[in-house]
C-alpha atoms as a PDB file:
ATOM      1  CA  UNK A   1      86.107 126.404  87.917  1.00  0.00           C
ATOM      2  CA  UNK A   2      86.777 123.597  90.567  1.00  0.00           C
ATOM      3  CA  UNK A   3      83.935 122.655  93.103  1.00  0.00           C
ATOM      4  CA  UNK A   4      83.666 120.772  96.305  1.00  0.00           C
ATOM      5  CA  UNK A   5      80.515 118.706  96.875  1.00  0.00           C
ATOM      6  CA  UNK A   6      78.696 118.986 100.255  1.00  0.00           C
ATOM      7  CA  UNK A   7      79.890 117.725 103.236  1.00  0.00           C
ATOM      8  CA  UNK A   8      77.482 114.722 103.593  1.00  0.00           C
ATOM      9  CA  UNK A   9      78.117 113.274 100.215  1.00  0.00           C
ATOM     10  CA  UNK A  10      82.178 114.290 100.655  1.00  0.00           C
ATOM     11  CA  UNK A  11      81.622 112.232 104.568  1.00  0.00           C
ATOM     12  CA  UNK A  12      79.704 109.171 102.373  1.00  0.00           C
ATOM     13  CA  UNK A  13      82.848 109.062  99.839  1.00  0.00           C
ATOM     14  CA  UNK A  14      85.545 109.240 102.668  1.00  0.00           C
ATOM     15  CA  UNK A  15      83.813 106.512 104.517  1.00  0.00           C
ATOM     16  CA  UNK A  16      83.141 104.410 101.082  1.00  0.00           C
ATOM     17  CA  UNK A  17      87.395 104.730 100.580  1.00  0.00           C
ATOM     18  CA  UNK A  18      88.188 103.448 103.912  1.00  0.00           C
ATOM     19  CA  UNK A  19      86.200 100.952 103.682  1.00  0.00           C
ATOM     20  CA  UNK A  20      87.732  99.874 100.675  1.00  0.00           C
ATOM     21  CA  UNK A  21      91.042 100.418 102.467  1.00  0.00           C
ATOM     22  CA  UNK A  22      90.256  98.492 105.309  1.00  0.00           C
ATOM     23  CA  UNK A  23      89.230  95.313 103.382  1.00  0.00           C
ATOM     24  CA  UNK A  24      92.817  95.822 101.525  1.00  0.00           C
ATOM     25  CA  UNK A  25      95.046  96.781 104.480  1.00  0.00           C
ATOM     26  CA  UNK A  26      97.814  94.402 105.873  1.00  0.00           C
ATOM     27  CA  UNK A  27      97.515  96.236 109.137  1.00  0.00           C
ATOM     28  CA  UNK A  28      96.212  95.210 111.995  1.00  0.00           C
ATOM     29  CA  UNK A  29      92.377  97.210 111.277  1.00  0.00           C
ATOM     30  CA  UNK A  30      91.470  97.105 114.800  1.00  0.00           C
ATOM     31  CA  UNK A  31      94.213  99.500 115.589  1.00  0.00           C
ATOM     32  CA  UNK A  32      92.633 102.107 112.622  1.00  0.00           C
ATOM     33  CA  UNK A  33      89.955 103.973 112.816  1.00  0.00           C
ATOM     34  CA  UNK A  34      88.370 106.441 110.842  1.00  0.00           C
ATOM     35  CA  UNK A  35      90.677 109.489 112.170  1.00  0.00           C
ATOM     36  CA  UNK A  36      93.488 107.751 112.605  1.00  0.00           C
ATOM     37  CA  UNK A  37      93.660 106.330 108.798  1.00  0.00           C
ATOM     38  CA  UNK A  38      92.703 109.775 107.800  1.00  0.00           C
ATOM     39  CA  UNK A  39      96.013 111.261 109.140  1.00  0.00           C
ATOM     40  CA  UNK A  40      97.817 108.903 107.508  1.00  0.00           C
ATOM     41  CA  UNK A  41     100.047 109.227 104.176  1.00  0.00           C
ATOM     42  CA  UNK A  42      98.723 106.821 101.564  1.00  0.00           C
ATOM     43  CA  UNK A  43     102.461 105.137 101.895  1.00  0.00           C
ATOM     44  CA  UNK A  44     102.067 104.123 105.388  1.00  0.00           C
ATOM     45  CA  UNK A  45      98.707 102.411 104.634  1.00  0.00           C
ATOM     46  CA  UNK A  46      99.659  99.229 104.400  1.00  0.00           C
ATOM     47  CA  UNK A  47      98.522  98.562 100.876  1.00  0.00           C
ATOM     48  CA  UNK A  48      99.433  96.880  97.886  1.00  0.00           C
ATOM     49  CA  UNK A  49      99.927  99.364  95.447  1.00  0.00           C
ATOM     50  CA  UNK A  50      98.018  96.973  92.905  1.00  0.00           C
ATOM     51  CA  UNK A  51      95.002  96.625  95.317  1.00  0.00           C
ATOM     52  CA  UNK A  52      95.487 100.245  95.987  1.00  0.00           C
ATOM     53  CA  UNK A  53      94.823 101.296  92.418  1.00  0.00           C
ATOM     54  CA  UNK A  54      91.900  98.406  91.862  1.00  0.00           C
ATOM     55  CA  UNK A  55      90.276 100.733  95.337  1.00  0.00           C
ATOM     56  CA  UNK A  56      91.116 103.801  92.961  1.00  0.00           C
ATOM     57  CA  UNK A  57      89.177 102.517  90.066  1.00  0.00           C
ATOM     58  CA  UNK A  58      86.100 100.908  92.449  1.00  0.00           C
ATOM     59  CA  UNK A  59      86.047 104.504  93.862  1.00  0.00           C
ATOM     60  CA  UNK A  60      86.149 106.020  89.701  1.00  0.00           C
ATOM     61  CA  UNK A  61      83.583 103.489  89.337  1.00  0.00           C
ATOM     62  CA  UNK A  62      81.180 104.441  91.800  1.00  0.00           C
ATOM     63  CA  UNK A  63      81.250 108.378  91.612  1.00  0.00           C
ATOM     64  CA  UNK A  64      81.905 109.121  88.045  1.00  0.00           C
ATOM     65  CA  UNK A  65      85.403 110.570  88.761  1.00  0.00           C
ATOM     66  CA  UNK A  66      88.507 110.398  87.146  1.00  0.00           C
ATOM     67  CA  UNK A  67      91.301 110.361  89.060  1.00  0.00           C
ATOM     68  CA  UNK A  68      94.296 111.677  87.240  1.00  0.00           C
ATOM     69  CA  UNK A  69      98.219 110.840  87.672  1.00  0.00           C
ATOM     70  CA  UNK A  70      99.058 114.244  88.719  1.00  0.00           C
ATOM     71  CA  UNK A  71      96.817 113.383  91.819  1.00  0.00           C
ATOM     72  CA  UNK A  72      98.102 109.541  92.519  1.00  0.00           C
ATOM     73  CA  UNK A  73     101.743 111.252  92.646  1.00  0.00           C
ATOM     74  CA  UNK A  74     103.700 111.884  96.018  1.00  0.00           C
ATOM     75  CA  UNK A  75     102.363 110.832  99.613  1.00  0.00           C
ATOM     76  CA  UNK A  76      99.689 113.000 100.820  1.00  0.00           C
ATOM     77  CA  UNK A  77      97.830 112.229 104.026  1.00  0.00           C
ATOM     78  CA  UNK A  78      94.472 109.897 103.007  1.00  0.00           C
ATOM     79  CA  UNK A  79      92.490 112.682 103.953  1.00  0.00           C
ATOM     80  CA  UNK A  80      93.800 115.434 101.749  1.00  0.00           C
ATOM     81  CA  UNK A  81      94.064 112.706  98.686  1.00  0.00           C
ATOM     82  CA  UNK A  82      90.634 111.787  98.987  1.00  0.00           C
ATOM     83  CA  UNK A  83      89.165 115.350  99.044  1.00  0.00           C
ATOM     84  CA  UNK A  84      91.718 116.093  96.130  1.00  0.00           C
ATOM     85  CA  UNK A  85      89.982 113.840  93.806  1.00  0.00           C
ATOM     86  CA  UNK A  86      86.380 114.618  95.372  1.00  0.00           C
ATOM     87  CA  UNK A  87      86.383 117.733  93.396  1.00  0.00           C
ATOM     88  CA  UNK A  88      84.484 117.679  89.963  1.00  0.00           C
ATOM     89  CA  UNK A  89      85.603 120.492  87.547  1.00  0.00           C
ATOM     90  CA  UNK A  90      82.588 122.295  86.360  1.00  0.00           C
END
């Protein structure tokens, strides 16, 4: 049975992984802001795909997730990836 934490702690770790993306980014970040990097597909981030999987493993590292291939594959938009791998299996 798959679970969704609450909305605060789900807000915490979407802000937490923009963050992270933000420091990373080779964008311009004062054209991105929270909802606009949210409606974007990880591919259009602007991110090394090395530093993007080091922002994976901080993000792992601080929540006790695992993040699994099947969810690092295709382009979803930020938003739906990151609530993807903010559920915990029970």
């Amino acid at each position: 049975m798959s679970t969704i934490i609450t909305s605060m702690e789900l807000t915490e770790f979407k802000q937490l992984a923009i963050k992270l993306i933000l420091e990373e980014t080779a964008s311009d970040i004062t054209s991105l802001n929270e909802k606009d990097i949210l409606t974007k597909n990880l591919s259009k981030l602007n991110v090394e795909s090395l530093a993007f999987m080091e922002i994976v493993m901080e993000l792992e590292d601080r929540t006790n997730l695992t993040v699994s291939d099947e969810q690092l594959s295709g382009d979803p938009l930020l938003d739906d990836f990151l609530e993807n791998i903010y559920k915990i299996d029970q």
